[in-house]
N, C-alpha and C. Protein backbone atom coordinates (compact mmCIF):
# COMPACT_ATOMS: atom_id res chain seq x y z
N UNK A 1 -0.16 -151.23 -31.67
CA UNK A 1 0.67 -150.80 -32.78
C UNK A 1 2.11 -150.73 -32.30
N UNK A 2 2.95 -151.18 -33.15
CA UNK A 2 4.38 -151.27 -32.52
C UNK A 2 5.35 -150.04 -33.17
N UNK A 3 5.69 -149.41 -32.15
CA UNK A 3 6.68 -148.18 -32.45
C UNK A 3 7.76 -148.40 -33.59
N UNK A 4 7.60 -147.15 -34.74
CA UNK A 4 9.06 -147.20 -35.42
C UNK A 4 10.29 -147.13 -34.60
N UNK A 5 11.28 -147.91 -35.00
CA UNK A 5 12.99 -147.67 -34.12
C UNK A 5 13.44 -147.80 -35.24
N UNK A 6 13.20 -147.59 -36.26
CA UNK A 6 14.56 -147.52 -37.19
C UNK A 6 14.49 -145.86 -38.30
N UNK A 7 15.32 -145.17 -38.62
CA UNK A 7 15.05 -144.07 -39.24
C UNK A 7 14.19 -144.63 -40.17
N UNK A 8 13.31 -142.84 -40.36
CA UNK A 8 12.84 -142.88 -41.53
C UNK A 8 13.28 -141.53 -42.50
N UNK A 9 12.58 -141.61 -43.42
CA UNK A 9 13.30 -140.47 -45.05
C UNK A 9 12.58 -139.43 -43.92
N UNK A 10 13.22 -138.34 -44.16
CA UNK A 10 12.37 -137.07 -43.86
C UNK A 10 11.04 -136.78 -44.88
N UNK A 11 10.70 -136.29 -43.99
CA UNK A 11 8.94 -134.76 -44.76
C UNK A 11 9.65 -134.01 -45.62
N UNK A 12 9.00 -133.93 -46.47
CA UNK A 12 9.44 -132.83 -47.28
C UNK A 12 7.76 -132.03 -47.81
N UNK A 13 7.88 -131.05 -47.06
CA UNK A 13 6.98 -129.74 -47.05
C UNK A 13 7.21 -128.92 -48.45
N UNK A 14 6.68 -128.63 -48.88
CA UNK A 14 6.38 -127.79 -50.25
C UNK A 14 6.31 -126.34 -49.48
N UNK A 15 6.78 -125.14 -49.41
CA UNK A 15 7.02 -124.17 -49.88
C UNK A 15 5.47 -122.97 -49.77
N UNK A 16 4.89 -122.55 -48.59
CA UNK A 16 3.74 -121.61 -49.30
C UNK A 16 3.82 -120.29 -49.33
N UNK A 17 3.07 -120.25 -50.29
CA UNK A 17 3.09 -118.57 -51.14
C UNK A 17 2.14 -117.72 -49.91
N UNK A 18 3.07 -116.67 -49.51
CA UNK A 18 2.29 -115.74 -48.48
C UNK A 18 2.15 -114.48 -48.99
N UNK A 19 1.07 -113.74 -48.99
CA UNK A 19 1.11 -112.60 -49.75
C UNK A 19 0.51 -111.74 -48.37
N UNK A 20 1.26 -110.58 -48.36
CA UNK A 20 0.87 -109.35 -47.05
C UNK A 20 -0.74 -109.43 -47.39
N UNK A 21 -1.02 -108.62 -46.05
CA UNK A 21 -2.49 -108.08 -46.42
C UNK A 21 -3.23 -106.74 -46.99
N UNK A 22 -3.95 -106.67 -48.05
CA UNK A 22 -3.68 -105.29 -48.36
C UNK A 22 -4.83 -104.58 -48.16
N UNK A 23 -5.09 -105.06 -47.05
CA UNK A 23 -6.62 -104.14 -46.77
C UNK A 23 -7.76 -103.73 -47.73
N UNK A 24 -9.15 -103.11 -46.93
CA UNK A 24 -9.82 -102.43 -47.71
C UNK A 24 -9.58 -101.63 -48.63
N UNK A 25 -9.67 -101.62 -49.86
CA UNK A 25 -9.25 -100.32 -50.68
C UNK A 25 -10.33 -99.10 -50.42
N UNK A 26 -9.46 -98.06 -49.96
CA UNK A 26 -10.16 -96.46 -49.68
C UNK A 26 -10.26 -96.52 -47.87
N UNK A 27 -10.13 -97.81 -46.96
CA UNK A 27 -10.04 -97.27 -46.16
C UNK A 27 -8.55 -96.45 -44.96
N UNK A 28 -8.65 -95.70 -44.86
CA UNK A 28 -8.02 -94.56 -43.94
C UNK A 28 -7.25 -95.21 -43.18
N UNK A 29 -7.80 -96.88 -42.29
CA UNK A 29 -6.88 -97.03 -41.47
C UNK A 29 -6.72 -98.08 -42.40
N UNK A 30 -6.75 -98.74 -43.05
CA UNK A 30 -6.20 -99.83 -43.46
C UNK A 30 -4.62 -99.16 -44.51
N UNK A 31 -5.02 -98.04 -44.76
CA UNK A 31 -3.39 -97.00 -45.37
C UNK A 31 -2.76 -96.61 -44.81
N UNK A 32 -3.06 -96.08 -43.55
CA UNK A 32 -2.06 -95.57 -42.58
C UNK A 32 -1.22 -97.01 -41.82
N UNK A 33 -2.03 -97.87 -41.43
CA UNK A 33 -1.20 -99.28 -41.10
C UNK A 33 -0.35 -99.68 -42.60
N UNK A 34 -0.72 -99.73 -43.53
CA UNK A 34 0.55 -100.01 -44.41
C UNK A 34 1.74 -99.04 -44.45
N UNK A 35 1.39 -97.52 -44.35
CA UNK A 35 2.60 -96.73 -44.36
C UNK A 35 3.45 -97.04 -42.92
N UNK A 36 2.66 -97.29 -42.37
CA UNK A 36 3.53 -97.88 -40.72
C UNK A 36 4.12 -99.41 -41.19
N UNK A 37 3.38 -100.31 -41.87
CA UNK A 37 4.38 -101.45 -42.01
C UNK A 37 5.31 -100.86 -43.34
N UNK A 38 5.19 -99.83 -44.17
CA UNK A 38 6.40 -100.11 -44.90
C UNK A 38 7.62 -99.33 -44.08
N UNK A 39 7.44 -98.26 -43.64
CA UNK A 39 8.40 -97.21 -42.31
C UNK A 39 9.01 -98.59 -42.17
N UNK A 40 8.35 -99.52 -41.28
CA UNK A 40 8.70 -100.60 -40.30
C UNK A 40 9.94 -101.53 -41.19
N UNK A 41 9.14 -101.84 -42.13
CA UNK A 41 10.29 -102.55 -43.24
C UNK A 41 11.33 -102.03 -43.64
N UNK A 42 11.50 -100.46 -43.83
CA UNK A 42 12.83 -99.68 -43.77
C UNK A 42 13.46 -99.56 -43.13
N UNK A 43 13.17 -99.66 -41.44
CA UNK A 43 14.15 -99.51 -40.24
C UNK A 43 14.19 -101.39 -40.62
N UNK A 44 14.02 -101.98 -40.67
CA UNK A 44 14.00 -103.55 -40.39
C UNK A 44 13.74 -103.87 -39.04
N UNK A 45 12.45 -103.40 -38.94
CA UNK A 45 12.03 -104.12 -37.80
C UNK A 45 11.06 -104.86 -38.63
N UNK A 46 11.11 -106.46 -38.34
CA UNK A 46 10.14 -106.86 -38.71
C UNK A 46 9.45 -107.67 -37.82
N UNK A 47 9.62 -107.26 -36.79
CA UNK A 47 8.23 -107.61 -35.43
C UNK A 47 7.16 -106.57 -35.94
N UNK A 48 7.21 -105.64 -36.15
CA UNK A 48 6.34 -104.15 -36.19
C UNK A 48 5.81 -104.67 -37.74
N UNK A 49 6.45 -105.05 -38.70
CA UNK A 49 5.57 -105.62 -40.00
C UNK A 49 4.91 -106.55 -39.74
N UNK A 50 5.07 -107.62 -38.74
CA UNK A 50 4.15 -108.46 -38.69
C UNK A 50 2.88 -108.24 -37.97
N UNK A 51 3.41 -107.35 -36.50
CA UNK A 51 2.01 -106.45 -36.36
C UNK A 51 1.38 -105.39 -37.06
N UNK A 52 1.47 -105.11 -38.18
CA UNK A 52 0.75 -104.23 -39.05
C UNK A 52 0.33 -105.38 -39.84
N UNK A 53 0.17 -106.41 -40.18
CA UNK A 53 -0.21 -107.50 -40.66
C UNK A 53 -1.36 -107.62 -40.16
N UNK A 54 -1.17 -108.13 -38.68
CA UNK A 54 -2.44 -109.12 -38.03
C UNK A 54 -3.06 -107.62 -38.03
N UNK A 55 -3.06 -106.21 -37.19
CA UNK A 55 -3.71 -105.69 -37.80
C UNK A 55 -4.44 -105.16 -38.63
N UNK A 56 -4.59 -104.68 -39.94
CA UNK A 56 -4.59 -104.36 -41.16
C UNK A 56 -5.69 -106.23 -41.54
N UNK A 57 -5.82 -106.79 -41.45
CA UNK A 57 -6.26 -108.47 -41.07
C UNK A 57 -7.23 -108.49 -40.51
N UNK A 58 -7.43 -107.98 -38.97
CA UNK A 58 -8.22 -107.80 -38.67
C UNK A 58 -9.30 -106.72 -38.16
N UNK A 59 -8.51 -105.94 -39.16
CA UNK A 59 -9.38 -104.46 -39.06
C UNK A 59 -10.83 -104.79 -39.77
N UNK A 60 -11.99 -104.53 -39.35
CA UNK A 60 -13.65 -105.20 -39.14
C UNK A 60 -13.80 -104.69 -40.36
N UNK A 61 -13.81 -103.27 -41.24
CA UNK A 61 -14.50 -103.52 -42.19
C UNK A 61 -16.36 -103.82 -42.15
N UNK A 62 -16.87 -103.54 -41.32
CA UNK A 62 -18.01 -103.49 -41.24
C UNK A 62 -18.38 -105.10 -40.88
N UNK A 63 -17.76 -105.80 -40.70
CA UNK A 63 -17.98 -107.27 -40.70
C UNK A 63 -18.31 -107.41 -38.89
N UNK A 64 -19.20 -108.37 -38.56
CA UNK A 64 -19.20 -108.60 -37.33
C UNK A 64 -18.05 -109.61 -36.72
N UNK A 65 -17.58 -109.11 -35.13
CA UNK A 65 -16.72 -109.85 -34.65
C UNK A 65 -16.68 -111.25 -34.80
N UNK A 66 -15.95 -112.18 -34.65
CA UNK A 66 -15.64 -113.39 -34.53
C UNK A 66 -15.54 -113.59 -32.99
N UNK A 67 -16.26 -114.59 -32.68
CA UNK A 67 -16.35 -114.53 -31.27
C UNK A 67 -16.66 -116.22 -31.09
């Protein structure tokens, strides 16, 4: 196969819709990690919102690990 050498048009990526995670409803830690990511969003840290994310994500919920 013979290499492109001449430009090409760019990618054009569409845009995706990300919505936070909003945990179990009623559980304890899945509310206390949101009041810590919204705190977090008021100081603007948003390293600390994104780890209340993957947390809150992968809080088990009774579900078995992924392994």
């Amino acid at each position: 196969m013979k290499p492109i050498t001449y430009a090409q048009p760019p990618v054009e990526l569409s845009m995706l819709e990300w919505t936070e995670p909003q945990g179990e409803h009623g559980c304890d830690v899945c509310r206390a990690l949101a009041g810590r990511r919204e705190e977090a969003r008021r100081q603007g840290d948003l390293s600390r919102v994104s780890d209340c994310n993957v947390e809150i994500r992968q809080h088990p919920h009774g579900r078995t690990s992924r392994v």
